[in-house]
C-alpha atoms as a PDB file:
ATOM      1  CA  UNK A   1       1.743  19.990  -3.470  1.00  0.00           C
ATOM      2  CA  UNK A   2       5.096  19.708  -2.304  1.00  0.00           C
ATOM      3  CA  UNK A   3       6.554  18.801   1.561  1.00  0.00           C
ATOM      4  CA  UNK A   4       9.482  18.451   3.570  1.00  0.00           C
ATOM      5  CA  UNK A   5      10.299  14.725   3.891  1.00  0.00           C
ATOM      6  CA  UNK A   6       8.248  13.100   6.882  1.00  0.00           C
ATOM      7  CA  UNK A   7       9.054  10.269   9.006  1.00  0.00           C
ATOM      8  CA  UNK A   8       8.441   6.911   7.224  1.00  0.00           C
ATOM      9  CA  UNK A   9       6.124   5.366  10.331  1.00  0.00           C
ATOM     10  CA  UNK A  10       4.297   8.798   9.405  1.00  0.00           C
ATOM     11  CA  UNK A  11       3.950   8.008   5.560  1.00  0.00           C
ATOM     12  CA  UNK A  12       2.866   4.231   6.241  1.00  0.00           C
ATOM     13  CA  UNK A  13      -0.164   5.794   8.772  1.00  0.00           C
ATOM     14  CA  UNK A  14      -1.546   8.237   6.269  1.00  0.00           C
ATOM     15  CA  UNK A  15      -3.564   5.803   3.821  1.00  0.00           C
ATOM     16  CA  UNK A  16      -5.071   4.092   7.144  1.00  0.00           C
ATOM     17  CA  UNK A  17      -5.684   8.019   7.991  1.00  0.00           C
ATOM     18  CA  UNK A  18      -7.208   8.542   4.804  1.00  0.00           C
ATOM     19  CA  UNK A  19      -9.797   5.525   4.333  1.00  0.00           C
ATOM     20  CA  UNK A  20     -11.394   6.478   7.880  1.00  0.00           C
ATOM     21  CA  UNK A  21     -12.103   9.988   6.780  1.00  0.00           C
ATOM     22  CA  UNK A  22     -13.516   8.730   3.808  1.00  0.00           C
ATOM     23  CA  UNK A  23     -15.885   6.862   5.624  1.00  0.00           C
ATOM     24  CA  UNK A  24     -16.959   9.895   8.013  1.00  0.00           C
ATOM     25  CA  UNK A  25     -17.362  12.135   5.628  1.00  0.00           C
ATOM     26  CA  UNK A  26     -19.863   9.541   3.969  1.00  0.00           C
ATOM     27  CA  UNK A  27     -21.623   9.882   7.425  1.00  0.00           C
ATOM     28  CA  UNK A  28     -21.934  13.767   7.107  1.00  0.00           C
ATOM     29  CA  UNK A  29     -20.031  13.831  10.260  1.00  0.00           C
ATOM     30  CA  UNK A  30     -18.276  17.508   9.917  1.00  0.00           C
ATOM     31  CA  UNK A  31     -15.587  17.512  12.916  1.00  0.00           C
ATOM     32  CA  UNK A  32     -13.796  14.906  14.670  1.00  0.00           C
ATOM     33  CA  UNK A  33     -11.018  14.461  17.471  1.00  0.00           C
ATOM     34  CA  UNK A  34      -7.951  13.138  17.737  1.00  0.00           C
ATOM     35  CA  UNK A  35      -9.416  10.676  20.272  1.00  0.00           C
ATOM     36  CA  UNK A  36     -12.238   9.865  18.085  1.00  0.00           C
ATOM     37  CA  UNK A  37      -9.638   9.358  15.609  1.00  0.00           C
ATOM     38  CA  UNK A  38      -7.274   6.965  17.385  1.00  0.00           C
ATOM     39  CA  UNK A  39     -10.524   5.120  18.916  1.00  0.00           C
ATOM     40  CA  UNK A  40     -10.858   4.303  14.686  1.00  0.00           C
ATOM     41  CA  UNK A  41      -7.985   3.759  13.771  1.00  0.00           C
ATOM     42  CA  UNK A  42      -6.098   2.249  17.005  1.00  0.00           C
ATOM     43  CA  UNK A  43      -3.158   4.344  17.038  1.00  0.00           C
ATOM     44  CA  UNK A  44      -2.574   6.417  19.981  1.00  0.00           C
ATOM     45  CA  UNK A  45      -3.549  10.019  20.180  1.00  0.00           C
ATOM     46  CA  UNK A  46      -0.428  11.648  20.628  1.00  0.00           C
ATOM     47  CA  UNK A  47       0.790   9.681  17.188  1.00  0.00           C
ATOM     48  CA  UNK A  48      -1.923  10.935  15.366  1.00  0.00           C
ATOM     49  CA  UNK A  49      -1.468  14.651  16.379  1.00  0.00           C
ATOM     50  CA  UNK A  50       2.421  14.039  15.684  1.00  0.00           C
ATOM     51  CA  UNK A  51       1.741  13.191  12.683  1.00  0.00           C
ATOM     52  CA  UNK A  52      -0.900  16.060  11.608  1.00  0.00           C
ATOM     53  CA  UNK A  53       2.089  18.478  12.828  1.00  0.00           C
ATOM     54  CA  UNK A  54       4.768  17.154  10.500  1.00  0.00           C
ATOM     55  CA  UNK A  55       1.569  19.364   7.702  1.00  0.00           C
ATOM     56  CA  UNK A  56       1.019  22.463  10.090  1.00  0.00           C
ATOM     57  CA  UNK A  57      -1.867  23.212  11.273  1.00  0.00           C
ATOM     58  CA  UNK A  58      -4.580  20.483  10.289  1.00  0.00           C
ATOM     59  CA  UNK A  59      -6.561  21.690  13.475  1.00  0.00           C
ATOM     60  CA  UNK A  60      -7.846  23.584  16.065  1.00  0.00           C
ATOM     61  CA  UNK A  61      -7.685  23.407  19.881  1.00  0.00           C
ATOM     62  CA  UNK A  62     -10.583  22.509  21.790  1.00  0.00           C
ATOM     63  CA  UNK A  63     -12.518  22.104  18.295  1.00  0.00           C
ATOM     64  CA  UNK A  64     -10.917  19.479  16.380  1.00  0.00           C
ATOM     65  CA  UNK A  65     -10.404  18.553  12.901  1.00  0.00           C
ATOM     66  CA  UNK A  66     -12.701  19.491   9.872  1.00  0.00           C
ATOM     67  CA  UNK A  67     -13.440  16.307   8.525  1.00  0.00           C
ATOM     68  CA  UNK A  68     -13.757  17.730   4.885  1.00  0.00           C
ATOM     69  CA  UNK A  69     -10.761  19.719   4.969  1.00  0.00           C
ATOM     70  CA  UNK A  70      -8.636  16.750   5.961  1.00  0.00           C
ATOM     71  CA  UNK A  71     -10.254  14.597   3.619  1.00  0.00           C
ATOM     72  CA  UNK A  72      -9.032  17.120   0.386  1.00  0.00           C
ATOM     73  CA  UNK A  73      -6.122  17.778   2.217  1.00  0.00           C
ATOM     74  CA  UNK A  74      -5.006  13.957   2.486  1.00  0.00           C
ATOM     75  CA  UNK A  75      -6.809  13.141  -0.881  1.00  0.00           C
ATOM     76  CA  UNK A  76      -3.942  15.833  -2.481  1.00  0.00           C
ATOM     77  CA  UNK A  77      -1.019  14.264  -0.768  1.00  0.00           C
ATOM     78  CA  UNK A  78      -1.520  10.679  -1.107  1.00  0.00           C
ATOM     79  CA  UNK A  79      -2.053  11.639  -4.944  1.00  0.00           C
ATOM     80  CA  UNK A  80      -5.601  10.347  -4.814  1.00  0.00           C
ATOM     81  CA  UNK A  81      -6.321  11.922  -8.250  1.00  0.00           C
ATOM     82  CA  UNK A  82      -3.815  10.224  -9.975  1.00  0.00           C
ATOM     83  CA  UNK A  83      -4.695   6.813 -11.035  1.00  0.00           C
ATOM     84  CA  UNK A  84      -1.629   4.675 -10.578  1.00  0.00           C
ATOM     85  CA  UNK A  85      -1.670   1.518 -12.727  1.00  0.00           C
ATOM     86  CA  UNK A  86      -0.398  -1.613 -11.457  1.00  0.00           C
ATOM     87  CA  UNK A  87       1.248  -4.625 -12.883  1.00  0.00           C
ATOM     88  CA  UNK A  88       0.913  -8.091 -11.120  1.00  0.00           C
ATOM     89  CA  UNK A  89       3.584 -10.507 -11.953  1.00  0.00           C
ATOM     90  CA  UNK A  90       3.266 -13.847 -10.998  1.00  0.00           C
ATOM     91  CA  UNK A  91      -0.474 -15.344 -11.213  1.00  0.00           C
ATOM     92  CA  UNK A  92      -0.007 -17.812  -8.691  1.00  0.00           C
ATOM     93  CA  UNK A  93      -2.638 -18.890  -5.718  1.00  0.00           C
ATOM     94  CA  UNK A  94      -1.939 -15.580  -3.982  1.00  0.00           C
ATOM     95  CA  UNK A  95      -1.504 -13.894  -7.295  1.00  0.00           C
ATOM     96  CA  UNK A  96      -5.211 -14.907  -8.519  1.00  0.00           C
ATOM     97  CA  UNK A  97      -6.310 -13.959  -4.926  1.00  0.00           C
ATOM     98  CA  UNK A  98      -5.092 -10.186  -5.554  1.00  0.00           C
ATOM     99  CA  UNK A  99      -6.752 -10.157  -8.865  1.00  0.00           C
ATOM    100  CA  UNK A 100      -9.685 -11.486  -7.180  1.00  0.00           C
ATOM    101  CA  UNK A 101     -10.066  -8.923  -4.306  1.00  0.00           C
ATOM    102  CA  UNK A 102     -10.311  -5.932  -6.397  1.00  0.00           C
ATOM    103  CA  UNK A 103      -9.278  -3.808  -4.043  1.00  0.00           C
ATOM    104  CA  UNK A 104      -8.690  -0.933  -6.984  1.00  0.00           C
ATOM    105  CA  UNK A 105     -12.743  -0.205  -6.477  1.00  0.00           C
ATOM    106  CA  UNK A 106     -11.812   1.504  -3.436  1.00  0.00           C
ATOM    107  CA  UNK A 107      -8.847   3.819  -4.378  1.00  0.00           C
ATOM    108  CA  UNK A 108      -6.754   5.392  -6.941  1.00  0.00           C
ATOM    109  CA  UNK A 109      -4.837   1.776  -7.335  1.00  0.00           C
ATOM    110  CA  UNK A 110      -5.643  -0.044 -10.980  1.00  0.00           C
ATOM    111  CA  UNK A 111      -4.294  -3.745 -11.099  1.00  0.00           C
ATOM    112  CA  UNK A 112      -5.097  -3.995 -15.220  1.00  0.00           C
ATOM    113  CA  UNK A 113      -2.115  -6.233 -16.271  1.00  0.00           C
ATOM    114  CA  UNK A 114      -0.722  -9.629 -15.055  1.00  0.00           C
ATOM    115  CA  UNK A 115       2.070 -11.704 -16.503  1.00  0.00           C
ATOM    116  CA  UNK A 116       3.052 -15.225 -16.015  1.00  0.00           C
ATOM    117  CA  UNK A 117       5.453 -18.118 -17.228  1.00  0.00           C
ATOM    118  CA  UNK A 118       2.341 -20.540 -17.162  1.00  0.00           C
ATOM    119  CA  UNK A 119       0.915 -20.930 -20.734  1.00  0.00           C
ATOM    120  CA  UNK A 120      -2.065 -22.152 -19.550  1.00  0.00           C
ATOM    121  CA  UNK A 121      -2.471 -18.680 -17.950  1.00  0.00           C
ATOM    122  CA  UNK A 122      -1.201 -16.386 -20.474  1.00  0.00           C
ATOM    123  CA  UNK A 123      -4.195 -14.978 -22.596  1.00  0.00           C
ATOM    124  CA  UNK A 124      -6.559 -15.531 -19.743  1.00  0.00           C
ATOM    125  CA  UNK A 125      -8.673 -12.973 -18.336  1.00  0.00           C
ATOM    126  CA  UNK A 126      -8.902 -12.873 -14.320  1.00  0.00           C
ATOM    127  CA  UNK A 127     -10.853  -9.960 -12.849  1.00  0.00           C
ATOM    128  CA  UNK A 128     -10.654  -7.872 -16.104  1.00  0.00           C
ATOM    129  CA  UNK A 129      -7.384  -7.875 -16.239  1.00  0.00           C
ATOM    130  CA  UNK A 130      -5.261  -9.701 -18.963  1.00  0.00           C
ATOM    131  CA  UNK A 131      -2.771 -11.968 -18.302  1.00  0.00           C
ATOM    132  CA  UNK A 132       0.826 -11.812 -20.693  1.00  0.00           C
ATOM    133  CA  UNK A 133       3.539 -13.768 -20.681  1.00  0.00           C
ATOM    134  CA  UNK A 134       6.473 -12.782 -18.794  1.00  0.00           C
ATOM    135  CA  UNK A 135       8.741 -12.184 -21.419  1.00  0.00           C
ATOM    136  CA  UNK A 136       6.796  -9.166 -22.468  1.00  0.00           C
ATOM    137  CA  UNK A 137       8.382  -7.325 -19.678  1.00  0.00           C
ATOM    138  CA  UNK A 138      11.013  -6.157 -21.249  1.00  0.00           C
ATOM    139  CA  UNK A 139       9.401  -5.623 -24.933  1.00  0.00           C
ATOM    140  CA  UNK A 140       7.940  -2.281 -23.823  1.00  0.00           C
ATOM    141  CA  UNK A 141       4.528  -3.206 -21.917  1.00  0.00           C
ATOM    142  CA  UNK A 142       5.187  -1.709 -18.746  1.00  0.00           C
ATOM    143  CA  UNK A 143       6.600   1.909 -20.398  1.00  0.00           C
ATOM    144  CA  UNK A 144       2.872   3.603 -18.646  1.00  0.00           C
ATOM    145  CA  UNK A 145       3.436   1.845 -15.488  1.00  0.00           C
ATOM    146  CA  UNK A 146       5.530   2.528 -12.142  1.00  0.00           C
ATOM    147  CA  UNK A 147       4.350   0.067  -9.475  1.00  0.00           C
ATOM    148  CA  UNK A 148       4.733  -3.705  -9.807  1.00  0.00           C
ATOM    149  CA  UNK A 149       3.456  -6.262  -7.174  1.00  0.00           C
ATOM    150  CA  UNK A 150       6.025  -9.185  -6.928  1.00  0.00           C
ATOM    151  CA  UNK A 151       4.054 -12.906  -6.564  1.00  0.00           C
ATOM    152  CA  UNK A 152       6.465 -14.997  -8.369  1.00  0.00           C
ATOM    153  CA  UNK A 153       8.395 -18.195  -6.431  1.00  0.00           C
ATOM    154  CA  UNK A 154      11.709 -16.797  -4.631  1.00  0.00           C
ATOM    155  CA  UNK A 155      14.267 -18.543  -6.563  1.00  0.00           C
ATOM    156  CA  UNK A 156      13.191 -16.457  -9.856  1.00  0.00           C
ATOM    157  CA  UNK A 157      12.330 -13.240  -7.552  1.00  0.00           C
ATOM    158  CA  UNK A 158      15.656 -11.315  -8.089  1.00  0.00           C
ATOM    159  CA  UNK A 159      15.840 -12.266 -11.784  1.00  0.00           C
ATOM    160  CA  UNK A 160      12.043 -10.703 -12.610  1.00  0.00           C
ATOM    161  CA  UNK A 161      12.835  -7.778 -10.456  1.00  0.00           C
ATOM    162  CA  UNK A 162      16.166  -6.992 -12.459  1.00  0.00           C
ATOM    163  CA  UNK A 163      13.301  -7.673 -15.516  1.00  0.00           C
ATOM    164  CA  UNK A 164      11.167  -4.794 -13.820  1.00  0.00           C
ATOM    165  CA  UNK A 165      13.952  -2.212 -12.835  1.00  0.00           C
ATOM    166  CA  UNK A 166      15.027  -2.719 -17.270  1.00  0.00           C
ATOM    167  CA  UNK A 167      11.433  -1.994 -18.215  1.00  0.00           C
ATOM    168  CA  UNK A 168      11.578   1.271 -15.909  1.00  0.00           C
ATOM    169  CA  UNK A 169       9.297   0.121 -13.046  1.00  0.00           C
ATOM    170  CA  UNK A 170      10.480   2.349  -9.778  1.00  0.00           C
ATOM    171  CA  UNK A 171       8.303   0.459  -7.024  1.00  0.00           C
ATOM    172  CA  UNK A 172       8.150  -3.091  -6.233  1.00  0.00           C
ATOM    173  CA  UNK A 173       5.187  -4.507  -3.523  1.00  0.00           C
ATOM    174  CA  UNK A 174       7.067  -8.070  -2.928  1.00  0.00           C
ATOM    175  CA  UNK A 175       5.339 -10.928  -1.442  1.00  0.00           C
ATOM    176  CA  UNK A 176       8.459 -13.539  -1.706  1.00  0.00           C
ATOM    177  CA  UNK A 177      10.434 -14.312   1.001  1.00  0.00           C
ATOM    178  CA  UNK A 178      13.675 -13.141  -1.261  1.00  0.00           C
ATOM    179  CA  UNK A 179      15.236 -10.291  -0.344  1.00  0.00           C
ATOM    180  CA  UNK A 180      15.762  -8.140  -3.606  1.00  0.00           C
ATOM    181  CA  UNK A 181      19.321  -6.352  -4.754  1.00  0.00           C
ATOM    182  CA  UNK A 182      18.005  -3.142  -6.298  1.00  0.00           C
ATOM    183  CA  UNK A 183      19.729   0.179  -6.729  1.00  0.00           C
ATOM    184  CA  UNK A 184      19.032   3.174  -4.505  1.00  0.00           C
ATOM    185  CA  UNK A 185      16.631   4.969  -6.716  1.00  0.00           C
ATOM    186  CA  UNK A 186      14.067   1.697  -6.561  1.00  0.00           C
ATOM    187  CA  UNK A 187      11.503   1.396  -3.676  1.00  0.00           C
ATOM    188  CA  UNK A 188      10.620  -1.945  -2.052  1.00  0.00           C
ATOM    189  CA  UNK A 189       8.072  -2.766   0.217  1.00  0.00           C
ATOM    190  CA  UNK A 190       8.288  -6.254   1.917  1.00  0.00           C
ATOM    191  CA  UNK A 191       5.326  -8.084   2.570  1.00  0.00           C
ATOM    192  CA  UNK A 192       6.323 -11.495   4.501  1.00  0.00           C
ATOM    193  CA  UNK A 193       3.236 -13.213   5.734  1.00  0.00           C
ATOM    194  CA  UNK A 194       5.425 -16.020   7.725  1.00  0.00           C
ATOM    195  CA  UNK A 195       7.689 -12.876   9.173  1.00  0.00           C
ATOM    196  CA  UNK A 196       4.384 -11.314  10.212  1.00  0.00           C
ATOM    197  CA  UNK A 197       2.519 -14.277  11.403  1.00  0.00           C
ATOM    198  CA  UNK A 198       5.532 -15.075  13.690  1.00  0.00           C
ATOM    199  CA  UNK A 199       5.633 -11.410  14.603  1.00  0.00           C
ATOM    200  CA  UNK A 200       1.650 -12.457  15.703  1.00  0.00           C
ATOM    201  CA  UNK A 201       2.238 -15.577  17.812  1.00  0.00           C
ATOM    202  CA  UNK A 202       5.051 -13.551  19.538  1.00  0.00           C
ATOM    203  CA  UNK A 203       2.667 -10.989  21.280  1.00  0.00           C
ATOM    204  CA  UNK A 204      -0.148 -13.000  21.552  1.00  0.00           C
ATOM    205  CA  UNK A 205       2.269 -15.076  24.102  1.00  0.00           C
ATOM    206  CA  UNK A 206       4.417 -12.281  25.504  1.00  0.00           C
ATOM    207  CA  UNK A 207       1.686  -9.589  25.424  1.00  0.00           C
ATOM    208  CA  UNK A 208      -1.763 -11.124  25.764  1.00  0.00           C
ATOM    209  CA  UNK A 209      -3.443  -8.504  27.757  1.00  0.00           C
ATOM    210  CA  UNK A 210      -2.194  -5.523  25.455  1.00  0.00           C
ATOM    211  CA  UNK A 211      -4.475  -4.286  22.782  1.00  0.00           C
ATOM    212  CA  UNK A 212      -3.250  -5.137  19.635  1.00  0.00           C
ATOM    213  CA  UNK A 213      -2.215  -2.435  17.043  1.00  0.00           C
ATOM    214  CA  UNK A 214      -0.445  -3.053  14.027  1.00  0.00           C
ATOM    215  CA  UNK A 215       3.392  -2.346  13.660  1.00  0.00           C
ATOM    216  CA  UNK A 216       2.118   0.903  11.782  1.00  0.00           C
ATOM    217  CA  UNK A 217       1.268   1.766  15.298  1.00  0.00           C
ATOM    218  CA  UNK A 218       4.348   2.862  16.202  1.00  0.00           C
ATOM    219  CA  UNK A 219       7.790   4.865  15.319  1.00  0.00           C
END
C-alpha cells in the first residue's frame, strides 16, 4: 500500500495510534471517537483527525471510527506483517536492558542479534539472542537486516555507524550522545535521555499546571 509522503510529527503518532487500537479491539469495543481517542492517547483531537485526513476518509461524522477497520488499516501501513529484524550493537548496561525488555513480544520488531567488543560477552546468550563480536559487522552478518539500534560509548559511535552503513544497514535507533555523519539515503533517529530529561525539568518549572504530552504531541 502506497501514500503520498505525510508530515513526520504524523508518522511518529501512528505506532502510539496503533498500540491503543490494538488494545480496544481486544475489548470488543467496535467504534470509537476522536475524543475517546485523544482522552487515550493524550494528543489533542483536532491532531488526531489531522492526521486520519492526511489517509482519506478513516471515518464518519457523528459516528466515529470503526475500530477494526483502523486497526487493518494501520496494521498495513506501519508494515505490521513484516517482521523487521533488529541488530543491537553495543551490550552495555542500557544495551542488556533492551535485550532484557523484550519489547519484540508486542510487535513486528525482532531484536535476535547483538555484537560487542567485550570478550567476556561475545558468545553469550542474553534474552535469546546471541551476542558476536563486533568485527563480524562487516563479514556479511547483517546482509538480512535493515535496522540497527546504536548502544556503543560516543567516542566509537561514528566509527560503528560507518561499520553499519558498509554492511548495508539503512536505519540507525542511536542512544549516544554523538551526533552521526551519514549520507542522505540513511535514517537516524536520536534518542538522548539527558536532552529529554532536561527537556522534562524545563516544563515541569515553566509549565507546571499544563498537562503533560509528549513532544509527539505536537507539529
Amino acid at each position: 500500500m502506497k501514500h503520498q509522503p505525510i508530515p513526520q510529527a504524523t508518522a511518529k503518532r501512528l505506532p502510539l495510534y496503533y498500540r491503543f487500537l490494538e488494545n480496544l479491539y481486544k475489548t470488543g469495543k467496535q467504534r470509537v471517537s476522536s475524543t475517546e481517542l485523544s482522552e487515550a492517547v493524550k494528543v489533542d483531537a483536532a491532531t488526531i483527525r489531522r492526521d486520519f485526513s492526511c489517509f482519506g476518509a478513516l471515518g464518519k461524522k457523528g459516528y466515529g471510527y470503526n475500530v477494526s477497520y483502523l486497526l487493518q488499516f494501520f496494521r498495513q501501513i506501519l508494515s505490521q506483517d513484516h517482521e523487521a529484524k533488529v541488530a543491537l550493537i553495543g551490550v552495555g548496561n542500557l544495551g542488556t536492558a533492551l535485550l532484557n525488555y523484550n519489547f519484540q513480544k508486542n510487535n513486528n520488531i525482532k531484536i535476535d542479534r547483538a555484537y560487542d567488543v567485550n570478550p567476556d560477552k561475545i558468545g553469550q546468550t542474553i534474552s535469546d539472542v546471541q551476542v558476536y563480536a563486533i568485527d563480524d559487522i562487516t563479514k556479511g552478518s547483517l546482509n538480512d537486516y535493515e535496522i540497527a539500534i546504536l548502544t556503543v560509548p560516543a567516542p566509537v559511535a561514528q566509527k560503528t555507524t560507518d561499520q553499519l552503513i558498509e554492511a548495508g544497514i539503512q536505519g540507525i535507533l542511536n542512544f549516544t550522545p554523538a551526533r552521526l555523519d551519514v549520507p542522505e539515503d540513511i535514517r537516524v533517529h536520536h534518542i538522548d535521555l539527558s536532552v529529554e530529561l532536561q527537556s522534562l525539568l524545563y516544563f515541569l518549572k515553566h509549565y507546571p499546571n499544563e498537562e503533560g504530552v509528549s513532544p509527539t504531541g505536537g507539529e
